[in-house]
PDB file of N, CA and C in Angstrom:
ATOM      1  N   UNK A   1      55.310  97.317  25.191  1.00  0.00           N
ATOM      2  CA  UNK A   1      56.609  97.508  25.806  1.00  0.00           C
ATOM      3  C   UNK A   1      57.484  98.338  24.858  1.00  0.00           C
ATOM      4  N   UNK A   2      58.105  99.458  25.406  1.00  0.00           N
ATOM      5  CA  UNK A   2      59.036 100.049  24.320  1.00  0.00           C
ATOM      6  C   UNK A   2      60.288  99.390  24.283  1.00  0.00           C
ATOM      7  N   UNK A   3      61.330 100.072  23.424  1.00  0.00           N
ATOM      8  CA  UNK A   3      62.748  99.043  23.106  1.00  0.00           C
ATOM      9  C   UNK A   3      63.071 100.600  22.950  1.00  0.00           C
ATOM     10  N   UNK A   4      64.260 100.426  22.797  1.00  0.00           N
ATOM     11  CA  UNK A   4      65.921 101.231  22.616  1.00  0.00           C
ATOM     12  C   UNK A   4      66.501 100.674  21.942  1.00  0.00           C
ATOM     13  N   UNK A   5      66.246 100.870  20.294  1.00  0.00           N
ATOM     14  CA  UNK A   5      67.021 100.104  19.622  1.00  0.00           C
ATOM     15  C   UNK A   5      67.914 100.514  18.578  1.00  0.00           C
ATOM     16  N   UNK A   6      68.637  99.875  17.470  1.00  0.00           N
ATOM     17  CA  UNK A   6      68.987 100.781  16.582  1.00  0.00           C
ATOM     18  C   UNK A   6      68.179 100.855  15.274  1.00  0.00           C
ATOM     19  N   UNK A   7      68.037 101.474  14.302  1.00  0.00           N
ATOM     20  CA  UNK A   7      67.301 101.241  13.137  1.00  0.00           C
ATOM     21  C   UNK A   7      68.809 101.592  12.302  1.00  0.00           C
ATOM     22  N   UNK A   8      68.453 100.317  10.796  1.00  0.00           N
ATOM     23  CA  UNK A   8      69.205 101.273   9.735  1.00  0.00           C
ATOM     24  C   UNK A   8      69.482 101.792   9.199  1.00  0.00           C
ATOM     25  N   UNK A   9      70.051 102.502   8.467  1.00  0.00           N
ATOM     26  CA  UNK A   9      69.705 103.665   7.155  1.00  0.00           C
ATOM     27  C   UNK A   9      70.798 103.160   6.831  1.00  0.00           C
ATOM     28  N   UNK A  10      70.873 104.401   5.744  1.00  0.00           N
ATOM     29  CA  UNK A  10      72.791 104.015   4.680  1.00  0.00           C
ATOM     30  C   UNK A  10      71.949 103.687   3.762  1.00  0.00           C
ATOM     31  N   UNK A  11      72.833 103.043   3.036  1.00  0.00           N
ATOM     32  CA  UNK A  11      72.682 102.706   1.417  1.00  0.00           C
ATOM     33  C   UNK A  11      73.609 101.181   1.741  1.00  0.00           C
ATOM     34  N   UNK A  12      73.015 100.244   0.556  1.00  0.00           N
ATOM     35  CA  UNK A  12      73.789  99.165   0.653  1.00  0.00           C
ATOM     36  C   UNK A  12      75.408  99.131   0.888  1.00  0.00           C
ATOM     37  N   UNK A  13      76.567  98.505   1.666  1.00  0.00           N
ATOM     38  CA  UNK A  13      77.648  98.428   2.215  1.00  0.00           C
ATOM     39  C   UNK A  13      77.917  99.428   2.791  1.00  0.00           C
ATOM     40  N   UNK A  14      76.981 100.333   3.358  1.00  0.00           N
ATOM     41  CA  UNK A  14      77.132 101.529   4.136  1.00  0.00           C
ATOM     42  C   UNK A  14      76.422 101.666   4.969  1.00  0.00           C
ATOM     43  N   UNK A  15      76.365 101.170   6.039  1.00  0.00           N
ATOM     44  CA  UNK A  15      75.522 101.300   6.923  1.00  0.00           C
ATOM     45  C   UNK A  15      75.507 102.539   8.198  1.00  0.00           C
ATOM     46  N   UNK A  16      74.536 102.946   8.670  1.00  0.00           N
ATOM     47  CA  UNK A  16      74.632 103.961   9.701  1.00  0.00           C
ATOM     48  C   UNK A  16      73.083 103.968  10.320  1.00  0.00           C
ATOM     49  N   UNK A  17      73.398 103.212  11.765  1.00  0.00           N
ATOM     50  CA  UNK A  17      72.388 103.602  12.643  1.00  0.00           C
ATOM     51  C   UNK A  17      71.991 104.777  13.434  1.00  0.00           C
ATOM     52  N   UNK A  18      70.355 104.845  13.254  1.00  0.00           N
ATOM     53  CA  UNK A  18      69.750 105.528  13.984  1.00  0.00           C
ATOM     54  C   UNK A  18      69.573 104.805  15.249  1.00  0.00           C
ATOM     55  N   UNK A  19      69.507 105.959  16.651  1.00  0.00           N
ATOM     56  CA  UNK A  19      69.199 104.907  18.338  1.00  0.00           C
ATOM     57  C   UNK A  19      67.627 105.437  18.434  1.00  0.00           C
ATOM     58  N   UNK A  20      66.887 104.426  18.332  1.00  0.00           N
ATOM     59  CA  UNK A  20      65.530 105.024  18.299  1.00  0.00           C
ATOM     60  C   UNK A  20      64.393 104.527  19.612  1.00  0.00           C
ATOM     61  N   UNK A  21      63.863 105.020  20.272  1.00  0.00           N
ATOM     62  CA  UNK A  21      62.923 104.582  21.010  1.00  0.00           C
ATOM     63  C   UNK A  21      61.249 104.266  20.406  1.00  0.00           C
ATOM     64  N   UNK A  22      61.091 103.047  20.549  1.00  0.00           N
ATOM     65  CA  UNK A  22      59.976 102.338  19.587  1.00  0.00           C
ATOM     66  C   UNK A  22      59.171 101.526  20.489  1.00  0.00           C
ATOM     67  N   UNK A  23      57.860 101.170  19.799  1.00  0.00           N
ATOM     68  CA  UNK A  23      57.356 100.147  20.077  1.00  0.00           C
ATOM     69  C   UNK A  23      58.013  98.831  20.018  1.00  0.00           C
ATOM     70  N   UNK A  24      57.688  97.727  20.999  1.00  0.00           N
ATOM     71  CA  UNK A  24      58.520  96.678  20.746  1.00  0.00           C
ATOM     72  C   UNK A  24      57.802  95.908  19.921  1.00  0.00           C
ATOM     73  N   UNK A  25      56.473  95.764  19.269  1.00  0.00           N
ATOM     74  CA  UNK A  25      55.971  95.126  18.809  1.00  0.00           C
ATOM     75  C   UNK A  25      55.707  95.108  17.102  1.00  0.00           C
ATOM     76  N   UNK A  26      56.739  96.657  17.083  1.00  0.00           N
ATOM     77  CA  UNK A  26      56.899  96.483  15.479  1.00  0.00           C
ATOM     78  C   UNK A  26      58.155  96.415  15.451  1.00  0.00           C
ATOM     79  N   UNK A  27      58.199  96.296  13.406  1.00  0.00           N
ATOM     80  CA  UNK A  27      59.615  95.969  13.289  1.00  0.00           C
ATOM     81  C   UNK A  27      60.093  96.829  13.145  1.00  0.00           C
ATOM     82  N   UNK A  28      62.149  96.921  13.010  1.00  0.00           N
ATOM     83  CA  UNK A  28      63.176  98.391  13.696  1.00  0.00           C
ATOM     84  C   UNK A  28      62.551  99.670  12.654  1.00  0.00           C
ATOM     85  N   UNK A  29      62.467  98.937  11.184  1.00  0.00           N
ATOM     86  CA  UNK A  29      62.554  99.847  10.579  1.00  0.00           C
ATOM     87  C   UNK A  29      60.885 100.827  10.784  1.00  0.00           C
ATOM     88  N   UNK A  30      60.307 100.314  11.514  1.00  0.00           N
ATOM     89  CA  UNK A  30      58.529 101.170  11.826  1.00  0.00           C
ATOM     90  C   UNK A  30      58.633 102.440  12.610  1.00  0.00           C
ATOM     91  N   UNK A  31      57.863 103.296  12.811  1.00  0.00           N
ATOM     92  CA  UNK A  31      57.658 104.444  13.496  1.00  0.00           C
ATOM     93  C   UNK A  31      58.326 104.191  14.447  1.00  0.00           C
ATOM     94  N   UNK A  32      58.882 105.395  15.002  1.00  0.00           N
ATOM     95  CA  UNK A  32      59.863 105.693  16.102  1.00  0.00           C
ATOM     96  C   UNK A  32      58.951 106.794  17.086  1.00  0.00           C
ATOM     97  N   UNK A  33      59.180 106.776  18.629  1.00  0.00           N
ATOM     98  CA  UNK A  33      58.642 107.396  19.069  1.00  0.00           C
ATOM     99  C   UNK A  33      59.634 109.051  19.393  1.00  0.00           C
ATOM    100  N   UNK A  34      60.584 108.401  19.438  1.00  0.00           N
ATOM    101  CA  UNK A  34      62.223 109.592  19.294  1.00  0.00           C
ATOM    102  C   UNK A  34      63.150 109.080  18.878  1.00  0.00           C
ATOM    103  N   UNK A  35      64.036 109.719  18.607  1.00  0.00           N
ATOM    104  CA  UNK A  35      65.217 109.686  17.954  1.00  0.00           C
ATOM    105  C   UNK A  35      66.466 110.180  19.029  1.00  0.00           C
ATOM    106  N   UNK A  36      67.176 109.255  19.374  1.00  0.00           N
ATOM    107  CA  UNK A  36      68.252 109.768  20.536  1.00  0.00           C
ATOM    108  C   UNK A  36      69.808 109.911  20.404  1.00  0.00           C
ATOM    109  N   UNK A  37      69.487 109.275  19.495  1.00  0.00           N
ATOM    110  CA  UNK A  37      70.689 109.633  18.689  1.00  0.00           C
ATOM    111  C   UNK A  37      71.834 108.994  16.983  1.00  0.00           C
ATOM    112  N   UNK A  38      72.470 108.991  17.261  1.00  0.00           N
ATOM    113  CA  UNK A  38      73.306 108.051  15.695  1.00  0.00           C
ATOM    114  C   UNK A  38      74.589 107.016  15.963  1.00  0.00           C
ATOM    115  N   UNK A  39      74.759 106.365  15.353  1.00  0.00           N
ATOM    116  CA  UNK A  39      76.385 105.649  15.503  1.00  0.00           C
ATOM    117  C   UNK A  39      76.636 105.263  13.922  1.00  0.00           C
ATOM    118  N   UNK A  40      77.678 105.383  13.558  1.00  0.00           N
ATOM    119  CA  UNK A  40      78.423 105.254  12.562  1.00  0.00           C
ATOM    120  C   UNK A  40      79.394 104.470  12.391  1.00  0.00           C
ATOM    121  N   UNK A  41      78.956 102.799  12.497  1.00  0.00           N
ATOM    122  CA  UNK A  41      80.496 101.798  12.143  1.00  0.00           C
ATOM    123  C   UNK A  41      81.502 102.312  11.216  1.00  0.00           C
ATOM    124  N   UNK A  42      81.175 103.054  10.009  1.00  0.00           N
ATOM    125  CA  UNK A  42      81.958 103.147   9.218  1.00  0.00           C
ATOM    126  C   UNK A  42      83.266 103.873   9.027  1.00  0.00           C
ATOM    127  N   UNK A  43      82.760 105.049   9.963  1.00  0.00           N
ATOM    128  CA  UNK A  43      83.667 106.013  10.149  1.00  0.00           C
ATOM    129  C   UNK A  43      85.307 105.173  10.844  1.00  0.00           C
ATOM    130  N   UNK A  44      85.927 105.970  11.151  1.00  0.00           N
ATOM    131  CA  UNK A  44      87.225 105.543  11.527  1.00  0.00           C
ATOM    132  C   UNK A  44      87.545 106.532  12.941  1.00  0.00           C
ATOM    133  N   UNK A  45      87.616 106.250  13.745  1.00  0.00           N
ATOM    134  CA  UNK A  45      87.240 105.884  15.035  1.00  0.00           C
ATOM    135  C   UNK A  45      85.578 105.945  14.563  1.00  0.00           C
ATOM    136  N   UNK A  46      84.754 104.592  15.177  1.00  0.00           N
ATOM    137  CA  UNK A  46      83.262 104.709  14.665  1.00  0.00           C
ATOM    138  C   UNK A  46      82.878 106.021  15.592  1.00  0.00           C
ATOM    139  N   UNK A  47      81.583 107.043  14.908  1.00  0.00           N
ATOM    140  CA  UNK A  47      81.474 107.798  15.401  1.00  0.00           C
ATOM    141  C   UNK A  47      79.636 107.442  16.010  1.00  0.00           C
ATOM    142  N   UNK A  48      79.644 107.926  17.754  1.00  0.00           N
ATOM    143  CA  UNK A  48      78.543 107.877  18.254  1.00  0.00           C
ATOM    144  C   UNK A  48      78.113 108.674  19.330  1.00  0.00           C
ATOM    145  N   UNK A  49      76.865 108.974  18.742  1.00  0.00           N
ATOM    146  CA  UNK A  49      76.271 110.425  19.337  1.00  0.00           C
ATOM    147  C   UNK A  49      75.355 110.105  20.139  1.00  0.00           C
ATOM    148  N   UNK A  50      75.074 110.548  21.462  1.00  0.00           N
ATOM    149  CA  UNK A  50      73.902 109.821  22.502  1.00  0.00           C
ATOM    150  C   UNK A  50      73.426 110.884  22.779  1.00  0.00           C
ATOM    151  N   UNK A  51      71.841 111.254  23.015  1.00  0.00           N
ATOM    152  CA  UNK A  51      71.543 111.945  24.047  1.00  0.00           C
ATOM    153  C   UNK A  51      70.889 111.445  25.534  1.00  0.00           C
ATOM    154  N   UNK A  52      72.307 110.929  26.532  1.00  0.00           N
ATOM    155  CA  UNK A  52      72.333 110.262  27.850  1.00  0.00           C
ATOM    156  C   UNK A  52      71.105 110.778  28.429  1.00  0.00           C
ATOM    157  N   UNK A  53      70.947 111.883  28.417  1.00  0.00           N
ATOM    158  CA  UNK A  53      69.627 112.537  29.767  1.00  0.00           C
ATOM    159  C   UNK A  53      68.267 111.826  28.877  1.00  0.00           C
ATOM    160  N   UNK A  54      68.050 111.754  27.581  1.00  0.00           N
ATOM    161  CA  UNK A  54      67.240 111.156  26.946  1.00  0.00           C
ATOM    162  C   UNK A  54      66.749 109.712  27.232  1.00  0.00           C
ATOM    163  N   UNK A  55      67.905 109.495  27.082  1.00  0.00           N
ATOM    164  CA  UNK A  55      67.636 107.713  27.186  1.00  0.00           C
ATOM    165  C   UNK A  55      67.417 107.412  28.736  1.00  0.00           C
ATOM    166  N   UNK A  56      68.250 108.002  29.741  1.00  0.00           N
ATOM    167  CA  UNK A  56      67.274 108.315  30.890  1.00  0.00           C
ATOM    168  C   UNK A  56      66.529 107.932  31.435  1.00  0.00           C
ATOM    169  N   UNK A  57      65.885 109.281  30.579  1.00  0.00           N
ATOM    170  CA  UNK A  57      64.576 109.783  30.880  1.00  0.00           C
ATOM    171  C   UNK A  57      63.757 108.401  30.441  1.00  0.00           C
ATOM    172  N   UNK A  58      63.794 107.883  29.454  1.00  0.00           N
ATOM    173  CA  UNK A  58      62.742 106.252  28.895  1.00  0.00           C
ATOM    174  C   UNK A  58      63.381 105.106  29.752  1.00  0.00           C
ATOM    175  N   UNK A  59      64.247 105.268  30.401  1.00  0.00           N
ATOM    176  CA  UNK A  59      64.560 103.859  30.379  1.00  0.00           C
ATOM    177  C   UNK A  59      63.587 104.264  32.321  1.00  0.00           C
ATOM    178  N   UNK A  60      63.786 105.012  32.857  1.00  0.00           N
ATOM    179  CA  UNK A  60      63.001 105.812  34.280  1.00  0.00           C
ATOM    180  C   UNK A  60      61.921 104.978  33.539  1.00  0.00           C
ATOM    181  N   UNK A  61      61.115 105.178  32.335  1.00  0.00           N
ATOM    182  CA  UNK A  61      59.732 104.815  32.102  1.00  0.00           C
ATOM    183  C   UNK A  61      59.293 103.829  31.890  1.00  0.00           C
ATOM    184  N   UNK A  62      60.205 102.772  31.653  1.00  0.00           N
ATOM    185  CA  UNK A  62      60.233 101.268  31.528  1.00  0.00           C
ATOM    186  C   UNK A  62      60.361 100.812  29.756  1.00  0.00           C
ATOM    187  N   UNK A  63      61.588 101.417  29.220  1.00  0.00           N
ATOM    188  CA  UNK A  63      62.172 100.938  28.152  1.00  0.00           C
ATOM    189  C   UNK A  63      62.775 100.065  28.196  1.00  0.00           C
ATOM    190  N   UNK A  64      62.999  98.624  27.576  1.00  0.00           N
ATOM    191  CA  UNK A  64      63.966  97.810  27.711  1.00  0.00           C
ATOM    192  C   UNK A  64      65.238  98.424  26.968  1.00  0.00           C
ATOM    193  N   UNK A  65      66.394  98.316  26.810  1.00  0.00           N
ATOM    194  CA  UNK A  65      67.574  98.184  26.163  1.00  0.00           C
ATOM    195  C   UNK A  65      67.738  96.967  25.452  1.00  0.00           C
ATOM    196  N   UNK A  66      68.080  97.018  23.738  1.00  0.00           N
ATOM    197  CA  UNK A  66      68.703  96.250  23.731  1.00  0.00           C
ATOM    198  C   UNK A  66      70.113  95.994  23.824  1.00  0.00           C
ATOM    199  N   UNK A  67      70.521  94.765  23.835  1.00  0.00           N
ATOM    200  CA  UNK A  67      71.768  94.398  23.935  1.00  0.00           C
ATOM    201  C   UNK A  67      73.368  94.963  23.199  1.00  0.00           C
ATOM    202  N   UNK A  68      72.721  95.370  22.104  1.00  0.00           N
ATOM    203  CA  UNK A  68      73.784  96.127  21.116  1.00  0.00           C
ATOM    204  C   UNK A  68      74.020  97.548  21.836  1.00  0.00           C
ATOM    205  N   UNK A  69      72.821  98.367  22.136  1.00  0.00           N
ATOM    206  CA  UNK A  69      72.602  99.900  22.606  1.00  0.00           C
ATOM    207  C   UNK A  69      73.085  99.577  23.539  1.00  0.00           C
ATOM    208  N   UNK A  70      73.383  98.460  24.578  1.00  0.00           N
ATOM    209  CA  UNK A  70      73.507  98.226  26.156  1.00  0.00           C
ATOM    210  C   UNK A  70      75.152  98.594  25.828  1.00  0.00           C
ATOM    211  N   UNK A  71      75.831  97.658  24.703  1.00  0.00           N
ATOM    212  CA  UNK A  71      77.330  97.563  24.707  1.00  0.00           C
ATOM    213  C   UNK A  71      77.523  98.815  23.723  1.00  0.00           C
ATOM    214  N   UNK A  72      76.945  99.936  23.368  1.00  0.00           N
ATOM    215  CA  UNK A  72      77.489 101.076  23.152  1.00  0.00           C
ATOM    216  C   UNK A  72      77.412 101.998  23.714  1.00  0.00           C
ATOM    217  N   UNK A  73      76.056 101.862  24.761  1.00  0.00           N
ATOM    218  CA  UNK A  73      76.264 102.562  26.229  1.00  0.00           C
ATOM    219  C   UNK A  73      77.550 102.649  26.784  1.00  0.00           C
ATOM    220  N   UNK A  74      77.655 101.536  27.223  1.00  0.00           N
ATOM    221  CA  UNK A  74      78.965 101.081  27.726  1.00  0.00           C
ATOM    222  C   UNK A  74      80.027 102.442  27.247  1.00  0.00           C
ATOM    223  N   UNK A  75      80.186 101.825  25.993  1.00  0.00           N
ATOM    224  CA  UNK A  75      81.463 102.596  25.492  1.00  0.00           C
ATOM    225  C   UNK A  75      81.497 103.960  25.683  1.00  0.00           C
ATOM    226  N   UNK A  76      80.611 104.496  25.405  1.00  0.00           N
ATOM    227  CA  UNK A  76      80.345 106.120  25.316  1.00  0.00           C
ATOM    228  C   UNK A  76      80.427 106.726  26.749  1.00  0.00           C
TER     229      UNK A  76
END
């Protein structure tokens, strides 16, 4: 089953997610099948970058969402 999830990067007290489409059966930080986009808590307005026709396109293919990506969908 794939996921829509975020992975982390940053450096310790700095965090900045990657939105990655993955296997669901590994963990966030494992191979990614794409990369769809970024979000940035840190920034000031947080900054987040989607590519909508992307995610789409996987979720048409039977990606789950998770719950976090679901409520930044939302926002964006």
């Amino acid at each position: 089953m794939l996921k829509i999830r975020l992975r982390r990067m940053g450096s310790r007290n700095r965090p900045f997610f990657r939105v990655v489409v993955s296997e669901g059966t590994r963990i966030p930080r494992g191979s990614a099948l794409e990369e769809l986009g970024h979000y940035d808590p840190a920034r000031q307005p947080a900054e987040l970058k989607l590519d909508r026709e992307r995610v789409d396109y996987w979720v048409a293919r039977g990606a789950q969402v998770s719950e976090t990506v679901k409520s930044l969908l939302a926002r964006a």
